[in-house]
N, C-alpha and C. Protein backbone atom coordinates (compact mmCIF):
# COMPACT_ATOMS: atom_id res chain seq x y z
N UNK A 1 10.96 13.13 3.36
CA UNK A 1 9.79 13.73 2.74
C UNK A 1 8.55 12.86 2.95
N UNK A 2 8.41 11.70 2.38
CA UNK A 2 7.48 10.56 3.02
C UNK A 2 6.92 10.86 3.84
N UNK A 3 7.88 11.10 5.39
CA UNK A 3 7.20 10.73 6.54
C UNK A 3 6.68 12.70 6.60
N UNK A 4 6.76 13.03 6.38
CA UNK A 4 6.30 14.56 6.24
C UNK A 4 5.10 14.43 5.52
N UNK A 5 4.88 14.01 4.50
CA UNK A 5 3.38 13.83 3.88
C UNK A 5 2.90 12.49 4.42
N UNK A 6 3.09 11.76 5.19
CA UNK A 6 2.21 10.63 5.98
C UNK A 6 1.72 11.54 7.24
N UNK A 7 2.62 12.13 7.90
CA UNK A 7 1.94 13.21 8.83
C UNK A 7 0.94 14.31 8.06
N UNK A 8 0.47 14.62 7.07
CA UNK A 8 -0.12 15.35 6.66
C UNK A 8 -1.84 14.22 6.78
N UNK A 9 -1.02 13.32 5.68
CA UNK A 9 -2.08 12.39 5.75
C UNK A 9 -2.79 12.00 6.20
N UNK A 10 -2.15 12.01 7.75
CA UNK A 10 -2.86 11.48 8.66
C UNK A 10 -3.96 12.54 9.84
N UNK A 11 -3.16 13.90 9.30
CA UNK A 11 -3.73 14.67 9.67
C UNK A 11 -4.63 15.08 8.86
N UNK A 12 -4.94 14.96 8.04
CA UNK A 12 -6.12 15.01 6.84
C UNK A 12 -7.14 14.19 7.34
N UNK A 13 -7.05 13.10 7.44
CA UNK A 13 -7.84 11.73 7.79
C UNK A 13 -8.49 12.23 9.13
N UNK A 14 -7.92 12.72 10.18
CA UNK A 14 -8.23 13.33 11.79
C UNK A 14 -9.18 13.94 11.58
N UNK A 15 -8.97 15.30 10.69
CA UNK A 15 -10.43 16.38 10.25
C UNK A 15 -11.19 16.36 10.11
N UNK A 16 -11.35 14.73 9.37
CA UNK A 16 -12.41 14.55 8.44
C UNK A 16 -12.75 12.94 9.03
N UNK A 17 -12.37 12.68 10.43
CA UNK A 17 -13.22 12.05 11.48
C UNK A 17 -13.00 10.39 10.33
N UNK A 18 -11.74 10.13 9.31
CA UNK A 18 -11.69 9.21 9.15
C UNK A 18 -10.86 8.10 9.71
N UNK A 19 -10.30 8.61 10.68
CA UNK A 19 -9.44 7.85 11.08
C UNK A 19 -10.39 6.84 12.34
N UNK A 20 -11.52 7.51 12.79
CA UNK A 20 -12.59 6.33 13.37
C UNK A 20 -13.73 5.61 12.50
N UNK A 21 -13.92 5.84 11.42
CA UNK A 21 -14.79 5.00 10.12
C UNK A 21 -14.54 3.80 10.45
N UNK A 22 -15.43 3.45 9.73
CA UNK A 22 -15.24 1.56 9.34
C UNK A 22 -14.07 0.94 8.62
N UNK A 23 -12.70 0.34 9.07
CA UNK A 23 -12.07 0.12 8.16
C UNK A 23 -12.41 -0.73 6.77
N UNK A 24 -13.49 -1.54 6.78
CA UNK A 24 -13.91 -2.06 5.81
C UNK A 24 -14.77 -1.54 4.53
N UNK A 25 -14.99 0.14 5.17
CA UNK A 25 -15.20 0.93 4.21
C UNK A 25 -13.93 1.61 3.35
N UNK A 26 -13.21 1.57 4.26
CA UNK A 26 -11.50 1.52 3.86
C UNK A 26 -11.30 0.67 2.77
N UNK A 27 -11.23 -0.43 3.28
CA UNK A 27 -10.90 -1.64 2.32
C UNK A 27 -11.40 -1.71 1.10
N UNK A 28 -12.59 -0.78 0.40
CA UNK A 28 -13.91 -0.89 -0.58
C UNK A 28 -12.86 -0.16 -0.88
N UNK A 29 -12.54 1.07 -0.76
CA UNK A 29 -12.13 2.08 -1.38
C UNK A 29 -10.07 1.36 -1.98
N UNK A 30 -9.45 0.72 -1.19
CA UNK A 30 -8.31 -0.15 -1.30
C UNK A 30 -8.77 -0.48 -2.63
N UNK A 31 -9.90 -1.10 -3.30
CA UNK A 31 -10.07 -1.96 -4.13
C UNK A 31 -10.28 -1.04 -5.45
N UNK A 32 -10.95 -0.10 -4.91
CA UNK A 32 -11.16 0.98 -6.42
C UNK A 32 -10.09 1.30 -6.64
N UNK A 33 -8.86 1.77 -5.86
CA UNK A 33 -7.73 2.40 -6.30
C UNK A 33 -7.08 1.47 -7.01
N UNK A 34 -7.25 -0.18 -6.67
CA UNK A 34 -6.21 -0.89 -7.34
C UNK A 34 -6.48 -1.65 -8.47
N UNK A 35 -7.86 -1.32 -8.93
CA UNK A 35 -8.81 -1.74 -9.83
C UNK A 35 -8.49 -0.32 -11.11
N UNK A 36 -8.09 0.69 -10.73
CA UNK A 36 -7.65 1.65 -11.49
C UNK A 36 -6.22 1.94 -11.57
N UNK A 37 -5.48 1.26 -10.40
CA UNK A 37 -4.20 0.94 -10.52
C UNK A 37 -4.02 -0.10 -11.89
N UNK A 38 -4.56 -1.19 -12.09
CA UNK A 38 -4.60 -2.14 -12.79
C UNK A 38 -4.88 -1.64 -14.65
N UNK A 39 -6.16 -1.02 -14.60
CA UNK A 39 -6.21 -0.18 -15.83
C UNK A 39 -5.37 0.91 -16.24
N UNK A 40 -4.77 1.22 -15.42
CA UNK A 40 -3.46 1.94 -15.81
C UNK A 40 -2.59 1.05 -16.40
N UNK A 41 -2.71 0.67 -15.85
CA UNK A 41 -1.24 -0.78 -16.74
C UNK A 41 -1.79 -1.37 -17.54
N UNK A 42 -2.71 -1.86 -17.64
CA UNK A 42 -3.40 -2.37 -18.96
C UNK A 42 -3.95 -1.48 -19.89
N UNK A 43 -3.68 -0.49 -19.83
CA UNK A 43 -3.83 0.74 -20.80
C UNK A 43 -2.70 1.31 -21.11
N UNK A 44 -1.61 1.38 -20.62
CA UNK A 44 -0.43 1.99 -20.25
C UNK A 44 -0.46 3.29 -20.44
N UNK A 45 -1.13 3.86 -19.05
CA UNK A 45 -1.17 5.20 -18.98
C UNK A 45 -0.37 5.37 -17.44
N UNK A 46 0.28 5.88 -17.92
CA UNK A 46 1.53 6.21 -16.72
C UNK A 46 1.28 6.85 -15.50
N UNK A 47 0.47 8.21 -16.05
CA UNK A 47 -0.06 8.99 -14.99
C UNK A 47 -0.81 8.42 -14.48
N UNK A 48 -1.95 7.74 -14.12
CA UNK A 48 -3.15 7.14 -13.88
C UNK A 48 -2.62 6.23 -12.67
N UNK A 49 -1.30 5.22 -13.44
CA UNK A 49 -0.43 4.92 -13.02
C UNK A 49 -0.16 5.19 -11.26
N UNK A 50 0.67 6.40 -11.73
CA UNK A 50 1.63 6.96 -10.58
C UNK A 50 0.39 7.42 -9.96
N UNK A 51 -0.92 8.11 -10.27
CA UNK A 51 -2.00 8.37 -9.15
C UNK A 51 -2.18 7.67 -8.42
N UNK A 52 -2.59 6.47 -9.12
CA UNK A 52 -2.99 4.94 -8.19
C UNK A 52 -2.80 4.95 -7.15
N UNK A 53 -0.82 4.27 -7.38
CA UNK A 53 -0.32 4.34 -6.97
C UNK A 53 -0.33 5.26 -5.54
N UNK A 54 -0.49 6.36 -5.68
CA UNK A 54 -0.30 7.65 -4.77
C UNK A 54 -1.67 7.92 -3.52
N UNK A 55 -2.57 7.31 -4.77
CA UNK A 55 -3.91 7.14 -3.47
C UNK A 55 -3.91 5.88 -2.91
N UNK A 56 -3.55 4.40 -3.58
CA UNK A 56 -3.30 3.41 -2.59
C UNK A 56 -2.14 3.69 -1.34
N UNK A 57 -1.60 4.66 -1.53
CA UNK A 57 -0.74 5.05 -0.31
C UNK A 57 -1.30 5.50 1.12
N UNK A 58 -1.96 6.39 0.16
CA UNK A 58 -2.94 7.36 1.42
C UNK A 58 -4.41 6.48 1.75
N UNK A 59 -4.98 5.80 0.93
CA UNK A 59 -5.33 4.72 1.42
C UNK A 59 -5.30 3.81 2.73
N UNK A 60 -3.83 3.30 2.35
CA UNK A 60 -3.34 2.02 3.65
C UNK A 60 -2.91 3.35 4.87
N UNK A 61 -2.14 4.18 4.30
CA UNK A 61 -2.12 4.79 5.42
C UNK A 61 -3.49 5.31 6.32
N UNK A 62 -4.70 5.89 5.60
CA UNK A 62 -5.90 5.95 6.70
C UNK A 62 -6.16 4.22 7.22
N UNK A 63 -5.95 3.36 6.83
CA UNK A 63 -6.74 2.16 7.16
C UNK A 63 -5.65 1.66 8.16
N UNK A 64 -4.49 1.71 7.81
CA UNK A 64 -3.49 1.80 9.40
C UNK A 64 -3.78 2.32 10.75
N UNK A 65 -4.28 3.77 10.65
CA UNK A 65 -4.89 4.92 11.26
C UNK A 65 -5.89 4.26 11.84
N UNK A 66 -7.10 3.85 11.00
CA UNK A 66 -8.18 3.42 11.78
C UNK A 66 -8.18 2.16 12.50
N UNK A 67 -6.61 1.15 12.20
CA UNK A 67 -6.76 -0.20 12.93
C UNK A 67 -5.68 0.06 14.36
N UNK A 68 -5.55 1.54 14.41
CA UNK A 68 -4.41 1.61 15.46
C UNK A 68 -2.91 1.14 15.06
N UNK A 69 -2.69 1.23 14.06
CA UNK A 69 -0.87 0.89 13.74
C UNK A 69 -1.05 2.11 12.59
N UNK A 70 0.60 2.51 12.96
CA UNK A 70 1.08 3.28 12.14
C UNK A 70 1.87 2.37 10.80
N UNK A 71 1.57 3.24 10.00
CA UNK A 71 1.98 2.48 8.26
C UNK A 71 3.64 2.22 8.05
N UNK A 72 4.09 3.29 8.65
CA UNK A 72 5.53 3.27 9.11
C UNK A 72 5.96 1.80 10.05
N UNK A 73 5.29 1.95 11.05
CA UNK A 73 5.43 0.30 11.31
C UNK A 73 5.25 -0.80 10.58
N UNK A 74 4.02 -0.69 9.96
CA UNK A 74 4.09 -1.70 8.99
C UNK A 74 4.82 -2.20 7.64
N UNK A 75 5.30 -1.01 7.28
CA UNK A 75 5.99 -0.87 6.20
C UNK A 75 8.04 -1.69 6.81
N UNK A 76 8.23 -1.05 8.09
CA UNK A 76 9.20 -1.49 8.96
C UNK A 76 8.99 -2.87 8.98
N UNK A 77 7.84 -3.50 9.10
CA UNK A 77 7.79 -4.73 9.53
C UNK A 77 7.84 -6.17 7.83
N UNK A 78 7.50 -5.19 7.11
CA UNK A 78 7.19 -5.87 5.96
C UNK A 78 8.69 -6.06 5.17
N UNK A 79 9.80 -4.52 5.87
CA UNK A 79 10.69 -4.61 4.90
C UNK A 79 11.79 -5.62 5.60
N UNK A 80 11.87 -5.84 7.21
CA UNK A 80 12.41 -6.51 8.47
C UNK A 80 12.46 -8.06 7.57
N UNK A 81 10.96 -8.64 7.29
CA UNK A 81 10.62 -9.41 6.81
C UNK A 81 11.38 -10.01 5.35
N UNK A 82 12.00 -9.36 4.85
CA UNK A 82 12.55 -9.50 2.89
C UNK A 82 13.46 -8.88 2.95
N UNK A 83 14.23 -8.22 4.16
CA UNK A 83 15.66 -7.60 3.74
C UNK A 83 16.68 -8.79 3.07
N UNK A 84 16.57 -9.71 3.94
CA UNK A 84 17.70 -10.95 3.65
C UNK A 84 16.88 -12.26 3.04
N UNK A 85 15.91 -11.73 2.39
CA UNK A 85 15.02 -12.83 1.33
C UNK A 85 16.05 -13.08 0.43
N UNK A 86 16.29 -14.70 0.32
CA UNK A 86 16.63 -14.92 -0.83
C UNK A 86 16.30 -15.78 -2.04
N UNK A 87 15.74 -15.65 -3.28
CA UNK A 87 14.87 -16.44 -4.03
C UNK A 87 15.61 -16.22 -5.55
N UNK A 88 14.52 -16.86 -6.40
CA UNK A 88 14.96 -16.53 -8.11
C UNK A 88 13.86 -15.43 -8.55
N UNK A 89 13.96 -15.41 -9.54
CA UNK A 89 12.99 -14.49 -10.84
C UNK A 89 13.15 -15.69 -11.59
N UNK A 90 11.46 -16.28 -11.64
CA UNK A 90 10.95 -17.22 -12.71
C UNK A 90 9.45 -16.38 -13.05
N UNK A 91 9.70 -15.92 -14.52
CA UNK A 91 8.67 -15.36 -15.33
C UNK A 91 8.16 -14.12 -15.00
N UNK A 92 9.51 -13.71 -14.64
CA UNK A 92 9.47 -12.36 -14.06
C UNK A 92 8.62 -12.21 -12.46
N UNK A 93 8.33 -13.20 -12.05
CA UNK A 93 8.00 -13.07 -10.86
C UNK A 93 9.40 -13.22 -9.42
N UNK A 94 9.65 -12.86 -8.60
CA UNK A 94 10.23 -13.38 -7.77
C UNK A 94 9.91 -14.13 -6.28
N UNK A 95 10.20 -15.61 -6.98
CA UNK A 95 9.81 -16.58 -6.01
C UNK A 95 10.90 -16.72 -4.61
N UNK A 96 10.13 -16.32 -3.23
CA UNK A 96 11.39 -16.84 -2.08
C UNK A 96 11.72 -18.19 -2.05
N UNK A 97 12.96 -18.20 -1.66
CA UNK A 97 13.90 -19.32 -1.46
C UNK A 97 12.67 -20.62 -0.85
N UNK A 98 12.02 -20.35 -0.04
CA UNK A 98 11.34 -21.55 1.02
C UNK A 98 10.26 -22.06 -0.31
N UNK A 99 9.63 -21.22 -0.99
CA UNK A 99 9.02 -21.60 -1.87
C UNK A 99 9.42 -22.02 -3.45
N UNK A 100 10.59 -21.99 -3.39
CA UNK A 100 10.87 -22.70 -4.53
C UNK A 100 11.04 -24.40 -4.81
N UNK A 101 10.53 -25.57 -5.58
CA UNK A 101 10.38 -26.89 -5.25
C UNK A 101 11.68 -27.30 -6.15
N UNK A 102 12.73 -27.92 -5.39
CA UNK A 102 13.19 -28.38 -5.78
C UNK A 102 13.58 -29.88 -6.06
């Protein structure tokens, strides 16, 4: 389903001539979503939440679009990266193995 609405996405973005924009007008817009991503959680409003969420998607995916990589690759490359991560949860964060001082 994903990759069915990333093809939409991206065909949305084509129409509307965003997929050649400025990615750094991209990036402005990255920041509002996650700046309202953030007040969602510090409000704890769920929906607001899961919107965020839903437009920082379509987001990275146009700004993929406009840098020439597909999000699917990147997403491939990010998960390639942390499949076999191994670290702790200190303070609810999870620290990788290389970065933990022992």
């Amino acid at each position: 389903m994903i990759t069915a609405l990333t093809a939409l996405i991206e065909e949305w973005a084509r129409e509307r001539g965003l997929d050649a924009a400025d990615p750094a007008k991209q990036m402005l817009k990255l920041g509002e979503e996650y700046g309202e991503l953030c007040q969602g959680l510090a409000k704890d409003k769920p929906e607001q939440v899961k919107d965020s969420i839903g437009d920082m998607y379509v987001v990275l995916t146009i700004l993929s679009l406009q840098l020439g990589l597909g999000i699917g690759e990147c997403v491939a490359g990010a998960y390639a990266e942390i499949k076999d991560r191994k670290g702790e949860m200190i303070n609810g964060i999870f620290v990788k193995e290389d970065d933990l001082i022992n």
